[in-house]
ModelCIF file with pLDDT and N, C-alpha, C, O atoms, coordinates in Angstrom:
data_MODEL
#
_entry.id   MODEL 
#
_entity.id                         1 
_entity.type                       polymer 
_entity.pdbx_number_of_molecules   1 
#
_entity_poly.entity_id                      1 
_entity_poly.type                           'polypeptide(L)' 
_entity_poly.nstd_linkage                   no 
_entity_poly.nstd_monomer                   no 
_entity_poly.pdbx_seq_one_letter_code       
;(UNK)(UNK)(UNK)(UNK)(UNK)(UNK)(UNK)(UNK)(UNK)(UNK)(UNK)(UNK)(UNK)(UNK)(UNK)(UNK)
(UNK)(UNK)(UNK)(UNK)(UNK)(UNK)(UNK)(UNK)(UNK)(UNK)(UNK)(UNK)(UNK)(UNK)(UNK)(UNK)
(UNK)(UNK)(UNK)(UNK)(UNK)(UNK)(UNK)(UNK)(UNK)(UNK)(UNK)(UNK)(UNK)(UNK)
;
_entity_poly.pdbx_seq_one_letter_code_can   XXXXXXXXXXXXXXXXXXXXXXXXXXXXXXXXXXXXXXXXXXXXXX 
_entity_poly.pdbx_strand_id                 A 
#
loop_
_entity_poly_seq.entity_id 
_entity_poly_seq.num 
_entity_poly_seq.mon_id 
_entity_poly_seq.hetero 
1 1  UNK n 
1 2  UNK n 
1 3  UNK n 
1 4  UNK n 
1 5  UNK n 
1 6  UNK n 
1 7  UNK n 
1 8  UNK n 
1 9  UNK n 
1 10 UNK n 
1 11 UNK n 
1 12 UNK n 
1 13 UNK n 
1 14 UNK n 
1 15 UNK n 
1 16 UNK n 
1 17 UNK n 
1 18 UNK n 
1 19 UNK n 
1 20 UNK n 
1 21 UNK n 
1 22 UNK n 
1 23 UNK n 
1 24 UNK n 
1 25 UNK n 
1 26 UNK n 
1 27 UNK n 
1 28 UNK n 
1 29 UNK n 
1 30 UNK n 
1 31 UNK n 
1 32 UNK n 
1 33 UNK n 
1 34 UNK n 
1 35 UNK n 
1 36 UNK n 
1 37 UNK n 
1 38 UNK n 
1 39 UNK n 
1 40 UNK n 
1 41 UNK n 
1 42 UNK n 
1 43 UNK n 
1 44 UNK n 
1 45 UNK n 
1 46 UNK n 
#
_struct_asym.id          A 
_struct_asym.entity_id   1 
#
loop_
_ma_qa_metric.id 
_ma_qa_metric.mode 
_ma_qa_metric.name 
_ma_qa_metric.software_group_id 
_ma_qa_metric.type 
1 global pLDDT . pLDDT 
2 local  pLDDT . pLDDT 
#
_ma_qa_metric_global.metric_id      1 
_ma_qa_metric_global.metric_value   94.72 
_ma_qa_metric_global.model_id       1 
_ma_qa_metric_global.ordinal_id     1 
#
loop_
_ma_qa_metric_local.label_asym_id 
_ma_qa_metric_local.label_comp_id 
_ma_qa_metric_local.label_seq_id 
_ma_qa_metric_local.metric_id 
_ma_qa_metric_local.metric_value 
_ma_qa_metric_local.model_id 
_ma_qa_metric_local.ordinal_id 
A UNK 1  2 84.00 1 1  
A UNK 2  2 90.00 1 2  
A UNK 3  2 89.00 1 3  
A UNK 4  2 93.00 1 4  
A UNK 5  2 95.00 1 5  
A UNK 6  2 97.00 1 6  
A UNK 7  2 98.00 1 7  
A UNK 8  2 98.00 1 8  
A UNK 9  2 98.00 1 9  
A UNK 10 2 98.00 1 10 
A UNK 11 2 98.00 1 11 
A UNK 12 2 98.00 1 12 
A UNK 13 2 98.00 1 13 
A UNK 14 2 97.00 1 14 
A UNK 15 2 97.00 1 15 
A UNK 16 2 96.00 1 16 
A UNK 17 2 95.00 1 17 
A UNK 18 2 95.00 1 18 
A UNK 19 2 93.00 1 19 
A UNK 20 2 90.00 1 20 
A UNK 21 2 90.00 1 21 
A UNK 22 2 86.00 1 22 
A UNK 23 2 90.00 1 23 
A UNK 24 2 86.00 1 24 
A UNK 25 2 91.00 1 25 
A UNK 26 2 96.00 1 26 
A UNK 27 2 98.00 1 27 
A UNK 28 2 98.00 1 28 
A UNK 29 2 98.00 1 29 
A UNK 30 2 98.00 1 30 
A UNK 31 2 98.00 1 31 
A UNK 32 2 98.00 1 32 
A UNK 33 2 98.00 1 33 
A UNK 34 2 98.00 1 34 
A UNK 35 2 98.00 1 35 
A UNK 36 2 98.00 1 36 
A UNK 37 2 97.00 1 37 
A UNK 38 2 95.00 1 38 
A UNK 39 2 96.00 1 39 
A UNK 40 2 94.00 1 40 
A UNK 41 2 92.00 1 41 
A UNK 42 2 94.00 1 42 
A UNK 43 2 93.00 1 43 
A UNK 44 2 91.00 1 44 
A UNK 45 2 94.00 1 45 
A UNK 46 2 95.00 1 46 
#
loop_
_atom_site.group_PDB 
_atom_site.id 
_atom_site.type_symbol 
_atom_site.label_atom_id 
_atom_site.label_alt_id 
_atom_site.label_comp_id 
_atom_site.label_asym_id 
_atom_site.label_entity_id 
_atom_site.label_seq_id 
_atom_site.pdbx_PDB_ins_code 
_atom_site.Cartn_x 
_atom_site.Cartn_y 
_atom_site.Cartn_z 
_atom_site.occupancy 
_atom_site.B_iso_or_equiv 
_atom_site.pdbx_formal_charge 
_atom_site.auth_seq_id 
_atom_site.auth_comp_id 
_atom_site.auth_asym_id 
_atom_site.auth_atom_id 
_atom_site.pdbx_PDB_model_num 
ATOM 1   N N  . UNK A 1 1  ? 3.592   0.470  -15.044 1.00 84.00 ? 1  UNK A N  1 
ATOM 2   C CA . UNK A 1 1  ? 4.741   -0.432 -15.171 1.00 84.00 ? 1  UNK A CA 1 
ATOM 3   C C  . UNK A 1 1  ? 4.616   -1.675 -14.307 1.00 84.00 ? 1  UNK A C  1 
ATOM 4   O O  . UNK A 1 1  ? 5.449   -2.569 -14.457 1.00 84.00 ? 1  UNK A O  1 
ATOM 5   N N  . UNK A 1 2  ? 3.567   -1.812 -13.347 1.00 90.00 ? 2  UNK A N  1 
ATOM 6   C CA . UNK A 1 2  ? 3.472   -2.536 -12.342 1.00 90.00 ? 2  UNK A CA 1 
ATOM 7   C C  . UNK A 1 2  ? 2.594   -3.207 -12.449 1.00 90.00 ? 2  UNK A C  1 
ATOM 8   O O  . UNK A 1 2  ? 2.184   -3.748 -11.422 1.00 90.00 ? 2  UNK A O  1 
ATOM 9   N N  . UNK A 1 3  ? 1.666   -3.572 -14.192 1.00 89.00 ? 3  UNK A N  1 
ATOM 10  C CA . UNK A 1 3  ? 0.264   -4.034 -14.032 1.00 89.00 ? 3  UNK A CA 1 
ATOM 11  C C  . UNK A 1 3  ? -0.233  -5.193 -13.526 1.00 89.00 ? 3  UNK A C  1 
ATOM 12  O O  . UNK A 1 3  ? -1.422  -5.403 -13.283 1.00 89.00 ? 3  UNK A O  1 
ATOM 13  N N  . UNK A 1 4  ? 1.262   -6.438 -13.262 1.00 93.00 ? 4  UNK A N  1 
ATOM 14  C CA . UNK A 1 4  ? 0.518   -7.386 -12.386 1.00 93.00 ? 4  UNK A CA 1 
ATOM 15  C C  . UNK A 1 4  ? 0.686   -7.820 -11.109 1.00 93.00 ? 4  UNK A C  1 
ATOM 16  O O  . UNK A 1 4  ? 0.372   -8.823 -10.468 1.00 93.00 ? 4  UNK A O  1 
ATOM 17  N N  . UNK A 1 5  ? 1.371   -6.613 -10.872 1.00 95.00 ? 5  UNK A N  1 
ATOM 18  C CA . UNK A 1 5  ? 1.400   -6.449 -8.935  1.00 95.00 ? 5  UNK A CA 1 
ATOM 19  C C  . UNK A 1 5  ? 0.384   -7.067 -8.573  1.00 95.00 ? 5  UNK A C  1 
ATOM 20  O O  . UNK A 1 5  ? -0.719  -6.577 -8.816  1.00 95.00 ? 5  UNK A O  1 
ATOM 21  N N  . UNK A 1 6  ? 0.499   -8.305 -7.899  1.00 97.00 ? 6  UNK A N  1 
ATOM 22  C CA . UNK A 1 6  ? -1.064  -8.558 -6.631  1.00 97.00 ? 6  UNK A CA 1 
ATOM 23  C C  . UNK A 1 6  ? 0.075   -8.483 -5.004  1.00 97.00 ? 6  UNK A C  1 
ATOM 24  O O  . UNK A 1 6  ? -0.738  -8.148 -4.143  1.00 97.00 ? 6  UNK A O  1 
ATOM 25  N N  . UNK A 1 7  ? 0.953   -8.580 -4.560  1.00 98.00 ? 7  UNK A N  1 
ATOM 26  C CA . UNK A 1 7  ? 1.317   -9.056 -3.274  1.00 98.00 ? 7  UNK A CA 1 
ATOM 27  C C  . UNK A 1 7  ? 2.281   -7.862 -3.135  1.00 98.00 ? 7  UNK A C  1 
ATOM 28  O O  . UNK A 1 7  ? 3.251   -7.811 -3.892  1.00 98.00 ? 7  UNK A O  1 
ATOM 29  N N  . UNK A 1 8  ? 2.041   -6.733 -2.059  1.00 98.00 ? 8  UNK A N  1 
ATOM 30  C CA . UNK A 1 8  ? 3.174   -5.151 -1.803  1.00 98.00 ? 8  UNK A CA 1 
ATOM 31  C C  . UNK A 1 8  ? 3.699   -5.718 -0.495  1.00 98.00 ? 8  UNK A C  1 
ATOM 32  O O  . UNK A 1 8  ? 2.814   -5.947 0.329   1.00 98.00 ? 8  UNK A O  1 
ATOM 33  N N  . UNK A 1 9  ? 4.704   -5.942 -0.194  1.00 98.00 ? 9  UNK A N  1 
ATOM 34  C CA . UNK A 1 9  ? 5.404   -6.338 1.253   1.00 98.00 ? 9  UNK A CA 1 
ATOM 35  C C  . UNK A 1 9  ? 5.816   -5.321 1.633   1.00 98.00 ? 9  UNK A C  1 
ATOM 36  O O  . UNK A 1 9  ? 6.883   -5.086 1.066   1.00 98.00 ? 9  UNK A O  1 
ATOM 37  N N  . UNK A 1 10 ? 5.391   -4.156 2.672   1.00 98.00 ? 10 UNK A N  1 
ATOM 38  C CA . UNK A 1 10 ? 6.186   -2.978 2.816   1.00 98.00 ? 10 UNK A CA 1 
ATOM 39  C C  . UNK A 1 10 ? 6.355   -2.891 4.752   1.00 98.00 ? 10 UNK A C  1 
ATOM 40  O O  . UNK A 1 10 ? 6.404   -1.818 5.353   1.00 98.00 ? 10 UNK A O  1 
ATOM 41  N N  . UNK A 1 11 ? 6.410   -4.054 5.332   1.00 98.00 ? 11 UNK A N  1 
ATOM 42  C CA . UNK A 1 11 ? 6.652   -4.213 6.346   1.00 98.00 ? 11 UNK A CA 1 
ATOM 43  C C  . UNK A 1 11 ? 7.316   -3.441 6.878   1.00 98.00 ? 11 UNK A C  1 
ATOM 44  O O  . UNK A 1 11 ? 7.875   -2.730 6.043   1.00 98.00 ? 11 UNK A O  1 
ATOM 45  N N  . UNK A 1 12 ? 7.729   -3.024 8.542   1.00 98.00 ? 12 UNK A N  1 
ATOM 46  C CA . UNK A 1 12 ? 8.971   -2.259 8.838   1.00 98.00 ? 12 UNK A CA 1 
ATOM 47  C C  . UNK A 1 12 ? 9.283   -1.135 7.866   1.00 98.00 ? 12 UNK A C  1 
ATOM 48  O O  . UNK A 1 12 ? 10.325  -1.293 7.229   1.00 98.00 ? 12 UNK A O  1 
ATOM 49  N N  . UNK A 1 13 ? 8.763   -0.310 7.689   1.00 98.00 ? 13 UNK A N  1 
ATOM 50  C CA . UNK A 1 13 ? 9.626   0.496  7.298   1.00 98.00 ? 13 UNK A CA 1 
ATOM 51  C C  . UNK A 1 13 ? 8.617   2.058  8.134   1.00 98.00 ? 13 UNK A C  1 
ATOM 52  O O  . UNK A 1 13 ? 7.738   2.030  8.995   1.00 98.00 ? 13 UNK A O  1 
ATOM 53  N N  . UNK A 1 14 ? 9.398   3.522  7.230   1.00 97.00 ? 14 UNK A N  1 
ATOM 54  C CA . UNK A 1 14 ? 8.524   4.199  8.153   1.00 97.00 ? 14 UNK A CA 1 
ATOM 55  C C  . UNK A 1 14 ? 7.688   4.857  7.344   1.00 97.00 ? 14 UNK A C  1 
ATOM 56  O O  . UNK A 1 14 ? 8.093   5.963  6.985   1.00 97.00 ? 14 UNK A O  1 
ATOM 57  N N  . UNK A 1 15 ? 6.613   4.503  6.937   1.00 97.00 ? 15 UNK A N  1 
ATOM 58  C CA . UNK A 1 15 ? 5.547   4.924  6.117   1.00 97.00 ? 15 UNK A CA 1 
ATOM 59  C C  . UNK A 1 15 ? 4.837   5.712  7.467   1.00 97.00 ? 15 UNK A C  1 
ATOM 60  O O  . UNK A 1 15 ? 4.790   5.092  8.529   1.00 97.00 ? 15 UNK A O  1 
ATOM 61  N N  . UNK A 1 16 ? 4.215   7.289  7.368   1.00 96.00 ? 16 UNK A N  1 
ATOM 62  C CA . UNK A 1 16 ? 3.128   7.466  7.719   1.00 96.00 ? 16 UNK A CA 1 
ATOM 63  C C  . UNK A 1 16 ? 1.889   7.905  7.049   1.00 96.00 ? 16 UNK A C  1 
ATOM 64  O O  . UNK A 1 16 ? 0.981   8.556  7.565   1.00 96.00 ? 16 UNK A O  1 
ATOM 65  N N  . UNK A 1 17 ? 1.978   7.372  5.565   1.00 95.00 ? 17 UNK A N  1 
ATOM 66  C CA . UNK A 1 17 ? 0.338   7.709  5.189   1.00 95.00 ? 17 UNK A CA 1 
ATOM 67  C C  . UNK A 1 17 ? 1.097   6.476  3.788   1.00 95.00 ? 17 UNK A C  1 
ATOM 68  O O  . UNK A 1 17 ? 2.185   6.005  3.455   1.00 95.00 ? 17 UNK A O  1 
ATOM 69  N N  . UNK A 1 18 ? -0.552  6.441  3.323   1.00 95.00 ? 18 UNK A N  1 
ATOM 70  C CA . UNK A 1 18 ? -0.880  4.781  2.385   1.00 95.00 ? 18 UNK A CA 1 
ATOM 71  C C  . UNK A 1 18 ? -0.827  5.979  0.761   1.00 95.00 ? 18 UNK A C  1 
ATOM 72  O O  . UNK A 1 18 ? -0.824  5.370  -0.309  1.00 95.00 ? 18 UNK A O  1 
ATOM 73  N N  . UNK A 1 19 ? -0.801  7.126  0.709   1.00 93.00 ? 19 UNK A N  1 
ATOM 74  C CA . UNK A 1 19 ? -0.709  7.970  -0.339  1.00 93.00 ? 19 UNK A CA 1 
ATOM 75  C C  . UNK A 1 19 ? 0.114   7.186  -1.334  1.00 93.00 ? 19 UNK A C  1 
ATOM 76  O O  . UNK A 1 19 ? 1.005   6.479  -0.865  1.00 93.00 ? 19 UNK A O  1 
ATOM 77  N N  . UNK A 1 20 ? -0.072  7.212  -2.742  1.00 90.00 ? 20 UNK A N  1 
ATOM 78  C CA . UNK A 1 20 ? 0.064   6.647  -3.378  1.00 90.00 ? 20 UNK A CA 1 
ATOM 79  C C  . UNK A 1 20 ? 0.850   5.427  -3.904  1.00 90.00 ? 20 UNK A C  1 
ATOM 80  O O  . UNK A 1 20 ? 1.916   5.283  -4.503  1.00 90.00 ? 20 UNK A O  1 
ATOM 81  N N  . UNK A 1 21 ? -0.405  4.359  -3.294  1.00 90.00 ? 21 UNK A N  1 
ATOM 82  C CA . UNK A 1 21 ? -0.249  3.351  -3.160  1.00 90.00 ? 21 UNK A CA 1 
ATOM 83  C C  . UNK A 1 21 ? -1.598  2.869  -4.152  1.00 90.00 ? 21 UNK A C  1 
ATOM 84  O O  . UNK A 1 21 ? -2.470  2.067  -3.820  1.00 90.00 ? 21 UNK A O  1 
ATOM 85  N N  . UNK A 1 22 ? -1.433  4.029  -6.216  1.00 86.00 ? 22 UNK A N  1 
ATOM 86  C CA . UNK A 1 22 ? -2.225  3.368  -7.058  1.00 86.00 ? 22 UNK A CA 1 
ATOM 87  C C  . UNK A 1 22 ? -2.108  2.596  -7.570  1.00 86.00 ? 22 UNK A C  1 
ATOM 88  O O  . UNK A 1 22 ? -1.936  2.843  -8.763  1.00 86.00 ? 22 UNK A O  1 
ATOM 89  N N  . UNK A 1 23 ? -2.093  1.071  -7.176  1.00 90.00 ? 23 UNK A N  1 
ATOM 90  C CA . UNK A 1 23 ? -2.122  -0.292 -7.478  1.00 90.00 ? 23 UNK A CA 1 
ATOM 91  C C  . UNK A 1 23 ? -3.374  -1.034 -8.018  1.00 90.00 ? 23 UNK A C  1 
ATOM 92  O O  . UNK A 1 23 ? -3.554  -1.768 -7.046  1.00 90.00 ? 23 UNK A O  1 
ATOM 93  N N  . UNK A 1 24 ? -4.459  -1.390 -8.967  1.00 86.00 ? 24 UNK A N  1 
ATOM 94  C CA . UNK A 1 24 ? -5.613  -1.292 -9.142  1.00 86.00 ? 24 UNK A CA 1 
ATOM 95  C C  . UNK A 1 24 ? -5.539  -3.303 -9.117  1.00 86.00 ? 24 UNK A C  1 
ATOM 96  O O  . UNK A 1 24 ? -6.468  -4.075 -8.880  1.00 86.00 ? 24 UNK A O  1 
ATOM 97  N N  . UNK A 1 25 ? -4.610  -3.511 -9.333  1.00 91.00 ? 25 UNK A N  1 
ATOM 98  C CA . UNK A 1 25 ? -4.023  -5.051 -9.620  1.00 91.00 ? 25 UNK A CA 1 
ATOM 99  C C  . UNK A 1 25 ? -4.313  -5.876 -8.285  1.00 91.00 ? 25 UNK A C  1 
ATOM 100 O O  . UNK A 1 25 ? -4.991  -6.884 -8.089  1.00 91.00 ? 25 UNK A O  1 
ATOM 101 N N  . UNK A 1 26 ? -3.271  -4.783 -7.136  1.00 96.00 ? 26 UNK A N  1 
ATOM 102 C CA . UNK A 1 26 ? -2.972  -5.565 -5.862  1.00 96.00 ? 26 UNK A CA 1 
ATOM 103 C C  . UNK A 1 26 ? -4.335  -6.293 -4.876  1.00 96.00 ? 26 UNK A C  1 
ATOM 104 O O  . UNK A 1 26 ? -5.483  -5.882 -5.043  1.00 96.00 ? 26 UNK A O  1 
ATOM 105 N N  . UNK A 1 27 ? -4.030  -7.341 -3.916  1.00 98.00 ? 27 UNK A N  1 
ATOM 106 C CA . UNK A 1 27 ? -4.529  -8.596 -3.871  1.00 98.00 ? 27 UNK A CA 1 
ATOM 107 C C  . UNK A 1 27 ? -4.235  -8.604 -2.043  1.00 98.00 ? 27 UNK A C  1 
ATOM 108 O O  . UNK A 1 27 ? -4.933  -8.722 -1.036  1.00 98.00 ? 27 UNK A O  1 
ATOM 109 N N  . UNK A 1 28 ? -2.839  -8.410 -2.347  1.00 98.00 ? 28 UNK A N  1 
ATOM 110 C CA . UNK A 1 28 ? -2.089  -7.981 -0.768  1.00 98.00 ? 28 UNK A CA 1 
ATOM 111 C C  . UNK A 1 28 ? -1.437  -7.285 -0.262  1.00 98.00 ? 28 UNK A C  1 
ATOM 112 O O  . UNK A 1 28 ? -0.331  -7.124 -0.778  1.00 98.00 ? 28 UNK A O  1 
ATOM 113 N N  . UNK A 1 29 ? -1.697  -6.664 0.745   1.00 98.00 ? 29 UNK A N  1 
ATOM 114 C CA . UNK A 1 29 ? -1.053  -5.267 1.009   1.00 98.00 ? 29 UNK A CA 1 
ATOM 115 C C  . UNK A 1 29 ? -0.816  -5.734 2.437   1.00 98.00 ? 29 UNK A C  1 
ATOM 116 O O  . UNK A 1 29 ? -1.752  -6.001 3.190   1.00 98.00 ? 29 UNK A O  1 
ATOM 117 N N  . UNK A 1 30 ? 0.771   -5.847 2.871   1.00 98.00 ? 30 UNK A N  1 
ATOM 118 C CA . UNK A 1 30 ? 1.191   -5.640 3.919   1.00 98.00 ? 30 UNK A CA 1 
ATOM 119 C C  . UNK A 1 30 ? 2.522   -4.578 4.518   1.00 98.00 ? 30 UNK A C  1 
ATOM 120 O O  . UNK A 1 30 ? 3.725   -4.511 4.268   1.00 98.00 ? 30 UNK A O  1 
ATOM 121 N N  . UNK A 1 31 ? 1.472   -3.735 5.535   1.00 98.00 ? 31 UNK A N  1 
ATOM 122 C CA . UNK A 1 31 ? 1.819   -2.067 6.357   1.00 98.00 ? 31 UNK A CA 1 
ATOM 123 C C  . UNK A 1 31 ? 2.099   -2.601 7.558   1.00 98.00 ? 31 UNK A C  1 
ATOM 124 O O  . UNK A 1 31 ? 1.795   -1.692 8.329   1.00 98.00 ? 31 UNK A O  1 
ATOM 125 N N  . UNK A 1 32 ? 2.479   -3.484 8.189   1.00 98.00 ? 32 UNK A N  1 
ATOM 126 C CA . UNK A 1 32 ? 2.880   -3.636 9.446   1.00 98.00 ? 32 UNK A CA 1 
ATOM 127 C C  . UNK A 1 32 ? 3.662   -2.496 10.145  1.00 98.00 ? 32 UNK A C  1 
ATOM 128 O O  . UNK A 1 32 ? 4.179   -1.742 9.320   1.00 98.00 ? 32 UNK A O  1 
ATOM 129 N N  . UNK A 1 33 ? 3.820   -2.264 11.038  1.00 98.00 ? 33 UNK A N  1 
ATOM 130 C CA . UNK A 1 33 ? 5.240   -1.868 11.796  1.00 98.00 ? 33 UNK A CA 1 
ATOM 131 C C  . UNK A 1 33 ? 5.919   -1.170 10.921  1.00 98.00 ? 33 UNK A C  1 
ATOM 132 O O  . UNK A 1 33 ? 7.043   -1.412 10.481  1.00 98.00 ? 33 UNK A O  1 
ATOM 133 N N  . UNK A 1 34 ? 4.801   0.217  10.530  1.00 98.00 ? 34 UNK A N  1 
ATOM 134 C CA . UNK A 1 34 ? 5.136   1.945  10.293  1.00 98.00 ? 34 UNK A CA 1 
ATOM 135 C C  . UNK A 1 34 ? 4.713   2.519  10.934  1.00 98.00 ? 34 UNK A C  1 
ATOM 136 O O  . UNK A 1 34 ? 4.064   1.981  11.831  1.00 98.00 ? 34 UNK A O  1 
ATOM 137 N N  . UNK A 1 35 ? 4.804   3.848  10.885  1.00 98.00 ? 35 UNK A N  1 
ATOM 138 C CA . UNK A 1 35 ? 4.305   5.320  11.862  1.00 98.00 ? 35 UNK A CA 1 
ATOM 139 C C  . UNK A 1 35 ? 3.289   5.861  10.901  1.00 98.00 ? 35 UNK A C  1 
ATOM 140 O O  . UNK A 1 35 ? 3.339   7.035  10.534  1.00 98.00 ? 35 UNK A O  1 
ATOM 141 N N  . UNK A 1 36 ? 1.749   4.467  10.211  1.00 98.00 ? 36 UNK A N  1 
ATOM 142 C CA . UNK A 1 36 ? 0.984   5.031  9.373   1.00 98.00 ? 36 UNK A CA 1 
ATOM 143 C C  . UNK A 1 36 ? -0.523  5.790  10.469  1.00 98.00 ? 36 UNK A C  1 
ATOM 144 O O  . UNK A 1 36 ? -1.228  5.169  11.265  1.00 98.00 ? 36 UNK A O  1 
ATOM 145 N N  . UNK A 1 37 ? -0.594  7.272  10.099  1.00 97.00 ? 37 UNK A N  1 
ATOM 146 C CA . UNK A 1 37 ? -1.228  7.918  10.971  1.00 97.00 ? 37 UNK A CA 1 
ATOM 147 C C  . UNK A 1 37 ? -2.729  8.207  10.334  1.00 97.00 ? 37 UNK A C  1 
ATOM 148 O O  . UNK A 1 37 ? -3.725  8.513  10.989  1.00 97.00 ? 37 UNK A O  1 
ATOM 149 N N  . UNK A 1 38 ? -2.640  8.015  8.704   1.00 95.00 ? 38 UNK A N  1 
ATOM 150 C CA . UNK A 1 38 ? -3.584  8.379  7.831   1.00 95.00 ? 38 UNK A CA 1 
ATOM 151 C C  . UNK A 1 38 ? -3.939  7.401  6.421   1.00 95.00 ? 38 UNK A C  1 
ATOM 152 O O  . UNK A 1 38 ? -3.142  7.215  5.501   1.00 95.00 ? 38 UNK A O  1 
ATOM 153 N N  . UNK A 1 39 ? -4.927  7.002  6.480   1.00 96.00 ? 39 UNK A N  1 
ATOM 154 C CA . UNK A 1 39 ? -5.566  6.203  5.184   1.00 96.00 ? 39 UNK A CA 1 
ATOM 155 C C  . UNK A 1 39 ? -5.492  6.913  4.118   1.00 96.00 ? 39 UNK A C  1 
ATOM 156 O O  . UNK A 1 39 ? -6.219  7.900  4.227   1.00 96.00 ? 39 UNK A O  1 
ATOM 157 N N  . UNK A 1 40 ? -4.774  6.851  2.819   1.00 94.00 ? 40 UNK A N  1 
ATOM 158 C CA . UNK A 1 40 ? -5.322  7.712  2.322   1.00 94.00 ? 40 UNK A CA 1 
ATOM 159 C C  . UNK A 1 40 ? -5.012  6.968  0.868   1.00 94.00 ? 40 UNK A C  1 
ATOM 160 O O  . UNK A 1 40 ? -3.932  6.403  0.699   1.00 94.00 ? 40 UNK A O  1 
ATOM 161 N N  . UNK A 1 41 ? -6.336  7.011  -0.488  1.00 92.00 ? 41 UNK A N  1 
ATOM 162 C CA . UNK A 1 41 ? -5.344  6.414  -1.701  1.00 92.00 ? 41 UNK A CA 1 
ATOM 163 C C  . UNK A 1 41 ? -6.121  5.316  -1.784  1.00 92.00 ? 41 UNK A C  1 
ATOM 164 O O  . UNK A 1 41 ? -6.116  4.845  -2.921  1.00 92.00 ? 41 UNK A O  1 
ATOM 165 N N  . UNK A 1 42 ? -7.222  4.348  -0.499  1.00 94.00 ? 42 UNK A N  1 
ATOM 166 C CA . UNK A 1 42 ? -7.024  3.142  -0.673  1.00 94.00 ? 42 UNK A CA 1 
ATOM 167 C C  . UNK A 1 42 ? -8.123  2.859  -1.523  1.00 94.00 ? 42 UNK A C  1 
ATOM 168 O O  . UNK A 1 42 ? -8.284  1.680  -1.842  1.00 94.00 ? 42 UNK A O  1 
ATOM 169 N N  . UNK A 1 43 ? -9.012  3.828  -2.007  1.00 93.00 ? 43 UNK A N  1 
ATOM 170 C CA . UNK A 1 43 ? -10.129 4.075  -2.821  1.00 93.00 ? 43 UNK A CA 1 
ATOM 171 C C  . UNK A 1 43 ? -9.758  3.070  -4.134  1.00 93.00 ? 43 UNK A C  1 
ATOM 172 O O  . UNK A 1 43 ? -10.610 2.342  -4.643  1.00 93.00 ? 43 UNK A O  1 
ATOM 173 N N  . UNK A 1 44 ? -8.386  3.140  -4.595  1.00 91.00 ? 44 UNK A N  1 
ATOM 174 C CA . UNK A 1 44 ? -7.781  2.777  -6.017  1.00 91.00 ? 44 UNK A CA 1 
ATOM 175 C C  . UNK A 1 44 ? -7.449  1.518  -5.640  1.00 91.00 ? 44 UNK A C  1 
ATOM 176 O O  . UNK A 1 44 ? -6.859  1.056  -6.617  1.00 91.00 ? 44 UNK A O  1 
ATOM 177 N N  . UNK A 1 45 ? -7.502  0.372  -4.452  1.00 94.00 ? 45 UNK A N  1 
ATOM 178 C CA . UNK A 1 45 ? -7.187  -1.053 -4.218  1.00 94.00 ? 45 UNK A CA 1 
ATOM 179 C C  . UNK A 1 45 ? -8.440  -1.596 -4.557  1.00 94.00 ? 45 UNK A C  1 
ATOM 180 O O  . UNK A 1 45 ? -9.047  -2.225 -3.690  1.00 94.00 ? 45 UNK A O  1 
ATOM 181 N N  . UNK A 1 46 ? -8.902  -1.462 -5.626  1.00 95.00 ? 46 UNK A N  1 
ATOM 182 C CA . UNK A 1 46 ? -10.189 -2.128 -5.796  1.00 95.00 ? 46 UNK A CA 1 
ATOM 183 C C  . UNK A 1 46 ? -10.408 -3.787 -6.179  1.00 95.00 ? 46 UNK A C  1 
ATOM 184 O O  . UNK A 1 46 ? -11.543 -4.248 -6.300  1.00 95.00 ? 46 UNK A O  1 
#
């Protein structure tokens, strides 16, 4: 539903893992200022 996502703003909030975050589109990914402890998913930001 999201196929021309390029720019995810997910600043501030409390994410601790990048888990599904399958976006194959996205361009920019901003995780600032969460409790992210684990990579995981980012295989599919290609």
């Amino acid at each position: 539903k999201l196929f021309s996502l390029q720019t995810l703003e997910l600043r501030g909030n409390k994410l601790e893992s990048t888990a599904g975050l399958s976006l194959p589109k996205l361009k920019n990914l901003y995780l600032a200022q969460n409790a992210i402890r684990s990579l995981e998913g980012l295989e599919e930001l290609e």
